[in-house]
Protein backbone atom coordinates (compact mmCIF):
# COMPACT_ATOMS: atom_id res chain seq x y z
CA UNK A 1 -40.74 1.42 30.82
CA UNK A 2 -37.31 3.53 30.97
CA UNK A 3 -35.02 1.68 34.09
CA UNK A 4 -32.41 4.78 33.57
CA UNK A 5 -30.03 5.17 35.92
CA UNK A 6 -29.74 8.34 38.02
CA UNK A 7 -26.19 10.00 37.64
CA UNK A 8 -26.40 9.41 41.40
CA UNK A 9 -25.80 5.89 41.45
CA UNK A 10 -21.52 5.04 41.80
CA UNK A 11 -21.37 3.10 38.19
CA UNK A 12 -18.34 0.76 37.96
CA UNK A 13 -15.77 1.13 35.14
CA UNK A 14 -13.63 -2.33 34.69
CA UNK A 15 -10.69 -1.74 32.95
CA UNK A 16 -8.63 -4.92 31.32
CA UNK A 17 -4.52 -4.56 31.50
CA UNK A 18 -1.94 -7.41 30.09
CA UNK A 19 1.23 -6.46 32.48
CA UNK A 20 4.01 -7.73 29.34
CA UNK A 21 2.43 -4.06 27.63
CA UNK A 22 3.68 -0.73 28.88
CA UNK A 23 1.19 1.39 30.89
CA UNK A 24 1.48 4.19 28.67
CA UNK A 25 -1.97 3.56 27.47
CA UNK A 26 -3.35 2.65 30.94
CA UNK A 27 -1.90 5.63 31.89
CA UNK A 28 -3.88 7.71 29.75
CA UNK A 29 -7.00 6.13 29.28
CA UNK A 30 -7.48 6.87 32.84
CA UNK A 31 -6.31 10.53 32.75
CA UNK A 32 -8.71 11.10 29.76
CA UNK A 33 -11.47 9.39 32.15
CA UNK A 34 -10.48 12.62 34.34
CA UNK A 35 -9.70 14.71 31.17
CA UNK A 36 -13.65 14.65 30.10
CA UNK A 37 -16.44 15.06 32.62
CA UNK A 38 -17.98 11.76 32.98
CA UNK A 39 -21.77 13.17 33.64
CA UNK A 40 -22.12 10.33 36.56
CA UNK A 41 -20.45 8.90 39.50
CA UNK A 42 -17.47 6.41 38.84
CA UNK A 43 -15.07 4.10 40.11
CA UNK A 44 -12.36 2.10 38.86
CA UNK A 45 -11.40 -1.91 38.81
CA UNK A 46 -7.99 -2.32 37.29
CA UNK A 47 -8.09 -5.90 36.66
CA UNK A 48 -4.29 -7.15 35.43
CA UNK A 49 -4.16 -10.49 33.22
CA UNK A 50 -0.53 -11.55 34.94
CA UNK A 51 2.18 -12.73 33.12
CA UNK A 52 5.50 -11.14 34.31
CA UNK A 53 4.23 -10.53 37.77
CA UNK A 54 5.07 -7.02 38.31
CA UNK A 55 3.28 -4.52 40.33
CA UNK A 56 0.95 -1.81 38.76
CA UNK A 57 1.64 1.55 40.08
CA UNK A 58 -1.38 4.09 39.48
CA UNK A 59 -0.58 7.49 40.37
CA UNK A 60 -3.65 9.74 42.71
CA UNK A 61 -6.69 10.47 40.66
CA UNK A 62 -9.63 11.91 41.69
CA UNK A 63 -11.90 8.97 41.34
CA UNK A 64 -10.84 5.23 43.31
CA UNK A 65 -9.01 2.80 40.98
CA UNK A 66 -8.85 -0.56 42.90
CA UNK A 67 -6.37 -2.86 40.97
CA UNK A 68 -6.57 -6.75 40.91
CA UNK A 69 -4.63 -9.37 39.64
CA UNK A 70 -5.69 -12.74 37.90
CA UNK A 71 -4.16 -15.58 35.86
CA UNK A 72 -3.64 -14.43 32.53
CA UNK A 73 -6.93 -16.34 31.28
CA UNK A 74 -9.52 -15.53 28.65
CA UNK A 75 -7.91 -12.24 27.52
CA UNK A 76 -9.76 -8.73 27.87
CA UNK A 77 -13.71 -10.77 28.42
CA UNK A 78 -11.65 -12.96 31.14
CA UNK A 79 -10.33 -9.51 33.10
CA UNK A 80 -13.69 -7.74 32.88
CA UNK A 81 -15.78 -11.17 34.26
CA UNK A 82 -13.53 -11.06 37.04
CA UNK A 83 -13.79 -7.22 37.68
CA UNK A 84 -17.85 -8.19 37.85
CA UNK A 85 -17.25 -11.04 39.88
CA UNK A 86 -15.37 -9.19 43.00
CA UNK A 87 -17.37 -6.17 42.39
CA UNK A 88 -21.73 -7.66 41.82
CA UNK A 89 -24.37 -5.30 42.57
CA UNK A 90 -23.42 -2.17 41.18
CA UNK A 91 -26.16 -0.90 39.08
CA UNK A 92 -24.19 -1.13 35.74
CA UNK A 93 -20.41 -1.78 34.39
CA UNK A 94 -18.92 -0.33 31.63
CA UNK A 95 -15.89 -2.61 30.81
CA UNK A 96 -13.16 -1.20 28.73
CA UNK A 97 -9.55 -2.30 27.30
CA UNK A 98 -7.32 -0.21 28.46
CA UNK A 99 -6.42 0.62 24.65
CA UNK A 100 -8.90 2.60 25.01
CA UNK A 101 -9.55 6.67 25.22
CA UNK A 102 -12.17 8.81 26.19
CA UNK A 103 -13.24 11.64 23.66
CA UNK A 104 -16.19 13.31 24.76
CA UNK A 105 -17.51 14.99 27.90
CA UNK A 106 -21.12 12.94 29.25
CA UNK A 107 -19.50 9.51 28.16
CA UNK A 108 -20.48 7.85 31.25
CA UNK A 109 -23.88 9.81 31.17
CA UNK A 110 -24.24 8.87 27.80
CA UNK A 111 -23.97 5.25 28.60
CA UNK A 112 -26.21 4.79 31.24
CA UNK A 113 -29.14 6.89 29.26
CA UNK A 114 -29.03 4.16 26.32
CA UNK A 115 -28.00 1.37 28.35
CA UNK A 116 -31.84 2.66 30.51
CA UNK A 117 -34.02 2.80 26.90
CA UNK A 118 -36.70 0.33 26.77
CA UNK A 119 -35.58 -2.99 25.42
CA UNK A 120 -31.88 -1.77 25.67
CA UNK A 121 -29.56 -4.89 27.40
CA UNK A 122 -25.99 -4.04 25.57
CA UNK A 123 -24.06 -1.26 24.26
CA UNK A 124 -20.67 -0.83 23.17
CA UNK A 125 -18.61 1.52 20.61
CA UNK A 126 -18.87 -0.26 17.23
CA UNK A 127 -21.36 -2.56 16.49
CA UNK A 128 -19.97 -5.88 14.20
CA UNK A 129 -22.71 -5.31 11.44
CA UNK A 130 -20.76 -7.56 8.90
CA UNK A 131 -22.38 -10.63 11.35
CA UNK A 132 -25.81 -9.74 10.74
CA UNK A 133 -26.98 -12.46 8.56
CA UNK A 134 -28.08 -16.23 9.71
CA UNK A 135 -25.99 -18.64 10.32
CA UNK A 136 -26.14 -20.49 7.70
CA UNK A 137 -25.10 -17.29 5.65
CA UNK A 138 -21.92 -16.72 7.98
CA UNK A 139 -21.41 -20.41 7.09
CA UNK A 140 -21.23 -20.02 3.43
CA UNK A 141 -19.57 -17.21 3.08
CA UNK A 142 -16.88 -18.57 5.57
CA UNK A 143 -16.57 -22.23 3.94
CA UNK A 144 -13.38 -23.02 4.58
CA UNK A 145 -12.33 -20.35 6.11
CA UNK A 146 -9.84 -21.37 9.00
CA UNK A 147 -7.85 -18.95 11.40
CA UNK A 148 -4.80 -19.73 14.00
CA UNK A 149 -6.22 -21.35 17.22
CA UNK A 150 -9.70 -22.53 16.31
CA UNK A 151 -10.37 -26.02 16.54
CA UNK A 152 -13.25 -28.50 17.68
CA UNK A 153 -12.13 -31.39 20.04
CA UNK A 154 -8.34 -30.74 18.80
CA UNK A 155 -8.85 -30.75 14.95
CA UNK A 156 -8.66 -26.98 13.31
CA UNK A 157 -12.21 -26.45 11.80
CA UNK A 158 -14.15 -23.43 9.80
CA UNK A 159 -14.14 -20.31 11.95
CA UNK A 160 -18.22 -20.24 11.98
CA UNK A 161 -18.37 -24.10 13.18
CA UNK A 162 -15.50 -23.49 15.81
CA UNK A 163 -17.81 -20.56 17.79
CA UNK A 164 -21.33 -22.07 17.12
CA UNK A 165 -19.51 -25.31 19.23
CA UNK A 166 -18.36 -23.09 21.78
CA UNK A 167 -21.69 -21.38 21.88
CA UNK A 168 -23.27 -24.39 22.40
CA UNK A 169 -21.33 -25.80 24.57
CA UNK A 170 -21.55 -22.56 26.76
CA UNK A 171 -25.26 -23.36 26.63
CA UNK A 172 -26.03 -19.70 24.76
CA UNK A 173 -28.61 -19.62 22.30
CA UNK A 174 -26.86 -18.10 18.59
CA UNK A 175 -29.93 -16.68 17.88
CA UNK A 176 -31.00 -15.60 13.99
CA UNK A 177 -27.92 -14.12 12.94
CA UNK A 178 -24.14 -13.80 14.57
CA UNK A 179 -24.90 -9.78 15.00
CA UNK A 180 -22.60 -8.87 18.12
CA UNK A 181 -20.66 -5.76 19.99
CA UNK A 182 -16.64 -5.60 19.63
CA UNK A 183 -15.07 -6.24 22.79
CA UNK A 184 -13.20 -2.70 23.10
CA UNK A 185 -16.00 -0.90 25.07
CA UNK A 186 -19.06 -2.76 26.80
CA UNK A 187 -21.73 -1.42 29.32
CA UNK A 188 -24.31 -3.77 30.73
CA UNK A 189 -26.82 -3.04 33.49
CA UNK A 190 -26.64 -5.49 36.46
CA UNK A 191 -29.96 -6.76 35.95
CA UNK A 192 -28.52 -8.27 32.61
CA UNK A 193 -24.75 -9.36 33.81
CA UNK A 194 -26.87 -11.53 36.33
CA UNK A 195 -29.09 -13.34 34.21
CA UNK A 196 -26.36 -13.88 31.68
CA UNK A 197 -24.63 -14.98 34.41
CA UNK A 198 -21.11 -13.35 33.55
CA UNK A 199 -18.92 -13.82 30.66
CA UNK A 200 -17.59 -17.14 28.91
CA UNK A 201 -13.97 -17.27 29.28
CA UNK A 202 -12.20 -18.47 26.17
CA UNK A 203 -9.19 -21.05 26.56
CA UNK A 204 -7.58 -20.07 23.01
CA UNK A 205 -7.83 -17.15 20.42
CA UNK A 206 -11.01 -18.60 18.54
CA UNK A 207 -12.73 -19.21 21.45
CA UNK A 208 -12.30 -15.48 22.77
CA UNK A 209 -14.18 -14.64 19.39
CA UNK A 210 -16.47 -16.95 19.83
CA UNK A 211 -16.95 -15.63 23.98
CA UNK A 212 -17.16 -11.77 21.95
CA UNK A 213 -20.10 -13.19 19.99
CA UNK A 214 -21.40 -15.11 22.56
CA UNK A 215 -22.92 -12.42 25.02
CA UNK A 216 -24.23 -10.13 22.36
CA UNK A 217 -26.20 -13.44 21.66
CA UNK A 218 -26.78 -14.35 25.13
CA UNK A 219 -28.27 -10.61 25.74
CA UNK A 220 -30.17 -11.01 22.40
CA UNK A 221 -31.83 -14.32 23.89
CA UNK A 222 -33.42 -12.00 26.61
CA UNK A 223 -35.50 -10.06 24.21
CA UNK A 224 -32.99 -7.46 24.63
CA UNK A 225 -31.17 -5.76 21.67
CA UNK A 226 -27.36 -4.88 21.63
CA UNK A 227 -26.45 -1.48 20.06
CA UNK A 228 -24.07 1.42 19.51
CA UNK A 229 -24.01 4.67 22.05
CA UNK A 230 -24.11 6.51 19.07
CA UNK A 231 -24.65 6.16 15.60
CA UNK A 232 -21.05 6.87 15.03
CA UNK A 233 -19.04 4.68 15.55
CA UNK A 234 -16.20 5.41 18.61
CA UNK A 235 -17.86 8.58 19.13
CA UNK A 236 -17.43 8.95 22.90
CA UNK A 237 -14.32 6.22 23.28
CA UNK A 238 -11.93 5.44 20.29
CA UNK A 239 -9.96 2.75 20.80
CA UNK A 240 -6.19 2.61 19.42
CA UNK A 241 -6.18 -0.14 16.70
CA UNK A 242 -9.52 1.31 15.13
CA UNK A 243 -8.78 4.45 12.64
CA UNK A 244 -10.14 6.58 9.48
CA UNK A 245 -8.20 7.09 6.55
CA UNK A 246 -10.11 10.08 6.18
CA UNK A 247 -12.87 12.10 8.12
CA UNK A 248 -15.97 10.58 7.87
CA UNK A 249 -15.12 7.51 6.38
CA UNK A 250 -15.60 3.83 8.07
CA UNK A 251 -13.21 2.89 11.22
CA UNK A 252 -11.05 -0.03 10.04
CA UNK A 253 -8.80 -2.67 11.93
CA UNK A 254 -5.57 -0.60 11.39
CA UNK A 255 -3.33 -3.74 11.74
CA UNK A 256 -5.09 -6.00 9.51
CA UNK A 257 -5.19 -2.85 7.22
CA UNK A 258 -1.16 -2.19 7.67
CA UNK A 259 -0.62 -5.71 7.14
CA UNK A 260 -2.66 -6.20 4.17
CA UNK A 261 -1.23 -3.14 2.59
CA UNK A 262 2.61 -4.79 3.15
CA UNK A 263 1.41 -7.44 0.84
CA UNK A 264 2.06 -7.45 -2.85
CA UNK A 265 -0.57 -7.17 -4.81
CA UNK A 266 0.65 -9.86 -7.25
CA UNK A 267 1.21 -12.05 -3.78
CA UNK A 268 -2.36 -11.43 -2.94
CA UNK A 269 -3.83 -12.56 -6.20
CA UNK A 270 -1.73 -15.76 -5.21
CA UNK A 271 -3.05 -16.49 -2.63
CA UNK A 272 -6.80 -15.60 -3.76
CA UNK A 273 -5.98 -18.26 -6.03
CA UNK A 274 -4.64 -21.21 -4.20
CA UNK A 275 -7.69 -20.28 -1.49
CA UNK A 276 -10.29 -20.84 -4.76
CA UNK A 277 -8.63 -24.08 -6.22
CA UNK A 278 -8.95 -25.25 -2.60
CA UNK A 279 -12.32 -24.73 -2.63
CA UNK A 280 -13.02 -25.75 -6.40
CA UNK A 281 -11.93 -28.98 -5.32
CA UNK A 282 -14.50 -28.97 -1.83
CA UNK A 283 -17.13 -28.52 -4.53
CA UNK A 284 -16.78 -31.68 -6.56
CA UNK A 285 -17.36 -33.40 -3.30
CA UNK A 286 -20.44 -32.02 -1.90
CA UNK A 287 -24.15 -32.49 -3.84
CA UNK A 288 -27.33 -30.71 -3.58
CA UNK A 289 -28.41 -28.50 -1.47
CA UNK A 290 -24.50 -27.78 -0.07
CA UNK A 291 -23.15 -27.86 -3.36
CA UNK A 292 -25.71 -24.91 -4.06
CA UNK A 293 -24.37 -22.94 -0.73
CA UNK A 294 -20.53 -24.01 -1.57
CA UNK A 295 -21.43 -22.35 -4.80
CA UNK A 296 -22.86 -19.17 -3.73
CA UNK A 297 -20.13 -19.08 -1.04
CA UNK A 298 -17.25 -18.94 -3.98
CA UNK A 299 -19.31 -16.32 -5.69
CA UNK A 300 -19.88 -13.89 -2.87
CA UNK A 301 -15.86 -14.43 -1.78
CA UNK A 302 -14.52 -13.71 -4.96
CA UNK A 303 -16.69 -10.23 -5.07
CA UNK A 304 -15.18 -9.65 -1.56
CA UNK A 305 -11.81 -10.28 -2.93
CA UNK A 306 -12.06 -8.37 -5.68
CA UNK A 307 -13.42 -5.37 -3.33
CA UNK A 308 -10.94 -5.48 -1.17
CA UNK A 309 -8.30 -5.90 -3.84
CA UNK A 310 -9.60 -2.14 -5.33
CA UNK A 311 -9.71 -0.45 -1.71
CA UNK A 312 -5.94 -2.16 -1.42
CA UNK A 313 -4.63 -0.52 -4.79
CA UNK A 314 -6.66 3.26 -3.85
CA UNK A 315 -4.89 3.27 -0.22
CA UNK A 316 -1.50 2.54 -1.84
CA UNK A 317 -2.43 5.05 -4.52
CA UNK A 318 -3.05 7.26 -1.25
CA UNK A 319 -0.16 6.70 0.28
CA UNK A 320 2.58 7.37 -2.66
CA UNK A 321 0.38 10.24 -3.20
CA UNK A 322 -1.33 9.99 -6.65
């Protein structure tokens, strides 16, 4: 049975702000909100992660933008829990970073239609398909893979381990696989941000990942699924940091992409290297069934590497045209 909302009901649109950026993309996410016909009644909940203190000024629109502050806690997913918090029982929330940009007339409409399908508890821009495989998957193929800010209990730990303990410890079920919605664009019915209870708030950079993760997995443990608006990816709300090099090509990260494409290549294979010795070494002391996944993690990372080492030498081929 269909619970789609009627374009009636006053939807809620929870936008997350960091006051050390400019508002020159607040600023015109909301004027493309105005910019393209939403298809559906809106409001707005500003909700500022303080740091310097100052005051937001919005200028007249012709929907109501409320603005609240908040400790500068659990990034983007802390802002958009606290928009819910101060603003429960609206029929459904679309949370946004204010990165953001609406595209397309009917986003809001659009929304609300999928967000009402049968079975339907989650959608969002771009889906994170490179997490749909099990756990213990993610776990090989990250084997000693450690990023800035994720630790257990203090001690810096693989990236997979460091959200699986959050995710426990948040009492959500990871489910079959790590399959989960990028926190740039999120819209949940309230029937579903009530029995998830909110969002985790993360206290540290790997355990905001692990809190992006964690309610695509807590939805998931409703029977509900978590999926794009639209099979394209950013197709009614692009987000800043998420680009094509060409027209219908993949979105990619654009800073990891600008940053890997500063590297050498020379300095990359350098690095490759030291990161497989490191490994090589993990190997001799593990046995059986581990030494089998260690194994088949190496494999699969040096086919990555090698991938991603070819994409690397065609942009810069791009770039310096030819």
């Amino acid at each position: 049975m269909s619970t789609e909302l009627t374009n009636s009901d006053t939807s809620l649109v929870v936008v997350s702000y960091y006051d050390r950026r400019p508002t020159t993309d607040l600023l015109k996410l909301l004027g493309s909100m105005h910019e393209h016909d939403a298809g559906a009644r809106f409001e707005v909940q500003l909700v500022v992660n303080r740091a310097v203190g100052a005051e937001v000024d919005i200028p007249k629109l012709p929907f109501k933008v409320s603005v609240a502050y908040r400790e500068n806690t659990g990034m983007n997913i802390g802002a958009w829990d606290h928009g819910w918090r101060i603003n429960r029982g609206r029929p459904a929330y679309v949370f946004i970073q204010d990165e953001c940009v609406v595209t397309r007339a009917g986003w809001l409409r659009a929304y609300l239609q999928r967000i009402g399908e049968p079975g339907v508890g989650m959608v969002g821009e771009s889906l994170n398909t490179k997490w749909n495989k099990s756990w213990s998957q993610l776990e090989a193929l990250n084997l000693g893979v450690t990023m800035a800010d994720h630790f257990i209990d203090g001690v810096a730990a693989d990236r997979v381990a460091v959200y699986l303990h959050a995710l426990n410890r948040w009492g959500v079920d990871p489910g079959d696989s790590g399959l989960h919605l990028r926190s740039l664009v999120w819209a949940l019915p309230d029937r579903i941000m009530e029995r998830i209870g909110g969002f985790p708030l993360g206290a540290n950079y790997g355990e905001c990942i692990a809190a992006e993760i964690a309610v695509g997995r807590a939805v998931a443990a409703l029977g509900c699924s978590v999926a794009q608006v639209s099979e394209r990816e950013f197709y009614y709300i692009w987000h800043s940091e998420w680009n094509q090099d060409f027209p219908g090509e993949c979105f990619s990260h654009s800073k990891s992409r600008a940053k890997a494409a500063g590297f050498d290549l020379p300095e990359i294979r350098q690095k490759l290297d030291a990161d497989m010795e490191s490994l090589v070494e993990r190997l001799d002391r593990l046995e059986g069934v581990d030494r089998a996944l260690a194994i088949n993690s190496l494999l699969l990372r040096l086919q990555d590497k090698d991938r991603e080492i070819a994409a690397l030498r065609a942009l810069t081929k791009t770039r310096r045209g030819g």
